[in-house]
Protein backbone atom coordinates (compact mmCIF):
# COMPACT_ATOMS: atom_id res chain seq x y z
CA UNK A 1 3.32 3.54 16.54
CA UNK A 2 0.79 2.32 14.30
CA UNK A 3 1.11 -1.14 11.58
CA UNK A 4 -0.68 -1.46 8.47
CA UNK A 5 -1.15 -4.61 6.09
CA UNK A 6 -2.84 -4.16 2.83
CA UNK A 7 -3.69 -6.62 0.17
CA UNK A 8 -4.64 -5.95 -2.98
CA UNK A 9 -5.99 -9.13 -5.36
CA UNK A 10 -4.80 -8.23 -8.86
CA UNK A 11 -7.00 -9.29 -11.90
CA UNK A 12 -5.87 -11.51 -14.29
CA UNK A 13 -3.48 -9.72 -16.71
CA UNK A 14 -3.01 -7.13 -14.52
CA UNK A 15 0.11 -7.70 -12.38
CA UNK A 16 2.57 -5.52 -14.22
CA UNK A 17 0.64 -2.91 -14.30
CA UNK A 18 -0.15 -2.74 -10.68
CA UNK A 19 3.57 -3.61 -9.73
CA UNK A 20 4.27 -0.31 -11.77
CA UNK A 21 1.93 1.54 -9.86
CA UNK A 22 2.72 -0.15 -6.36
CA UNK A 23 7.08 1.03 -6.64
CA UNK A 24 5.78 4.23 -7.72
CA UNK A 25 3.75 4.59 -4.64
CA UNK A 26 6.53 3.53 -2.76
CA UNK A 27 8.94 5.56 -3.96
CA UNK A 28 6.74 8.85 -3.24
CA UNK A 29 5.50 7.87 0.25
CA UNK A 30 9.77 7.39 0.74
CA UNK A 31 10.11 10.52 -0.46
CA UNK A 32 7.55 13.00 1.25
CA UNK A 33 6.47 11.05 4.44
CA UNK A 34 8.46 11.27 7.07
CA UNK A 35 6.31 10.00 9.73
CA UNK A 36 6.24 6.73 7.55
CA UNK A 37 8.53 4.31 9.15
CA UNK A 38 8.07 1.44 6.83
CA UNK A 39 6.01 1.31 3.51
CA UNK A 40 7.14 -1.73 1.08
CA UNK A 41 4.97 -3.62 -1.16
CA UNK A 42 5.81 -7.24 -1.60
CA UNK A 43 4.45 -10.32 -3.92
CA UNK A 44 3.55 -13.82 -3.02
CA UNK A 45 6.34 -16.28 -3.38
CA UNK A 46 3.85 -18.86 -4.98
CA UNK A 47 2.92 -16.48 -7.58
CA UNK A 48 -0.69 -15.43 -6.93
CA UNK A 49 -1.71 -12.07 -8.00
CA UNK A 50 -1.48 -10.19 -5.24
CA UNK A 51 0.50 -7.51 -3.49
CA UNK A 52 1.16 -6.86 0.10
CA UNK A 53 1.98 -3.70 1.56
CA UNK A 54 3.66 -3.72 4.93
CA UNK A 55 3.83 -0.29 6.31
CA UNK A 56 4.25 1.18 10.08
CA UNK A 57 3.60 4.96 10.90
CA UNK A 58 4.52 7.09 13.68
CA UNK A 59 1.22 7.87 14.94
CA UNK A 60 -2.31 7.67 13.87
CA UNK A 61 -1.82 11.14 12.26
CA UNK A 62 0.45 9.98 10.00
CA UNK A 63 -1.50 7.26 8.76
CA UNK A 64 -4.55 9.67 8.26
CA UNK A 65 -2.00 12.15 6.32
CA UNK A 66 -0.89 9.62 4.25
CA UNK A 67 -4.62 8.76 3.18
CA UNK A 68 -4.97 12.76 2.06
CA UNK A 69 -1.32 12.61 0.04
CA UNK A 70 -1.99 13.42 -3.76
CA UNK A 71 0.17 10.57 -4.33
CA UNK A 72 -2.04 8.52 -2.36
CA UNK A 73 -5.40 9.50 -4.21
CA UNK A 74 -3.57 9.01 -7.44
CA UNK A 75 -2.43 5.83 -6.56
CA UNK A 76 -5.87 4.52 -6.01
CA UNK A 77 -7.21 5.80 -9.16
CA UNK A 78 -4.69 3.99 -11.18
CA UNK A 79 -5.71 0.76 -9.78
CA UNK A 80 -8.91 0.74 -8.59
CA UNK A 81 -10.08 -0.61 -12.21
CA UNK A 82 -7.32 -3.66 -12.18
CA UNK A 83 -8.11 -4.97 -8.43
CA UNK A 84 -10.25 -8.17 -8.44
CA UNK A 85 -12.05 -7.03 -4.78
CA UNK A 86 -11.61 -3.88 -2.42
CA UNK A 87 -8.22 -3.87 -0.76
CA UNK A 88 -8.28 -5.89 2.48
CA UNK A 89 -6.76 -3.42 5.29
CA UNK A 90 -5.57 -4.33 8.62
CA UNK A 91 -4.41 -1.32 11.15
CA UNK A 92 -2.46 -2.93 13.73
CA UNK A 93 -1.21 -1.91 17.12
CA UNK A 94 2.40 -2.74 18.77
CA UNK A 95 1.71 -5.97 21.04
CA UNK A 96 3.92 -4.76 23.98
């Protein structure tokens, strides 16, 4: 099993857009990856523009498939212009 956390900084102005493109994401990877456990983007409770995807895989092959997923590529296009730095990405391992 394999964990990922992603944060994306939004730019100002920017947050609705990238909340548009973040379900949409989700809603694909749900749909077409089935070794993709968990994949759910959430949003600070304090407001801050950001977005935090929590996502677990079955294996490291998963996660590398889901990199290559059209949906994937697309998805980084759309909001590559609005982020305010490169996504910070964490790839976790189960602790026991």
């Amino acid at each position: 099993m394999v964990g990922l956390v992603a944060v994306l900084k939004i730019k100002p102005g920017m947050e609705a857009a990238v909340a548009a493109a973040c379900l949409k994401m989700a809603e694909a990877v749900h749909k077409h990856e089935k070794d993709c456990l968990l994949y759910e983007p959430y949003v600070p409770a304090d407001g801050s523009p950001a977005v935090f995807f929590l996502e677990k895989y079955k294996n490291m092959d998963a996660l590398a498939e889901h990199r290559k997923t059209a949906h994937y590529l697309e998805f980084r296009d759309t909001i590559k212009d609005a982020l305010a730095e490169p996504p910070q990405v964490s790839v976790l391992k189960p602790l026991g």
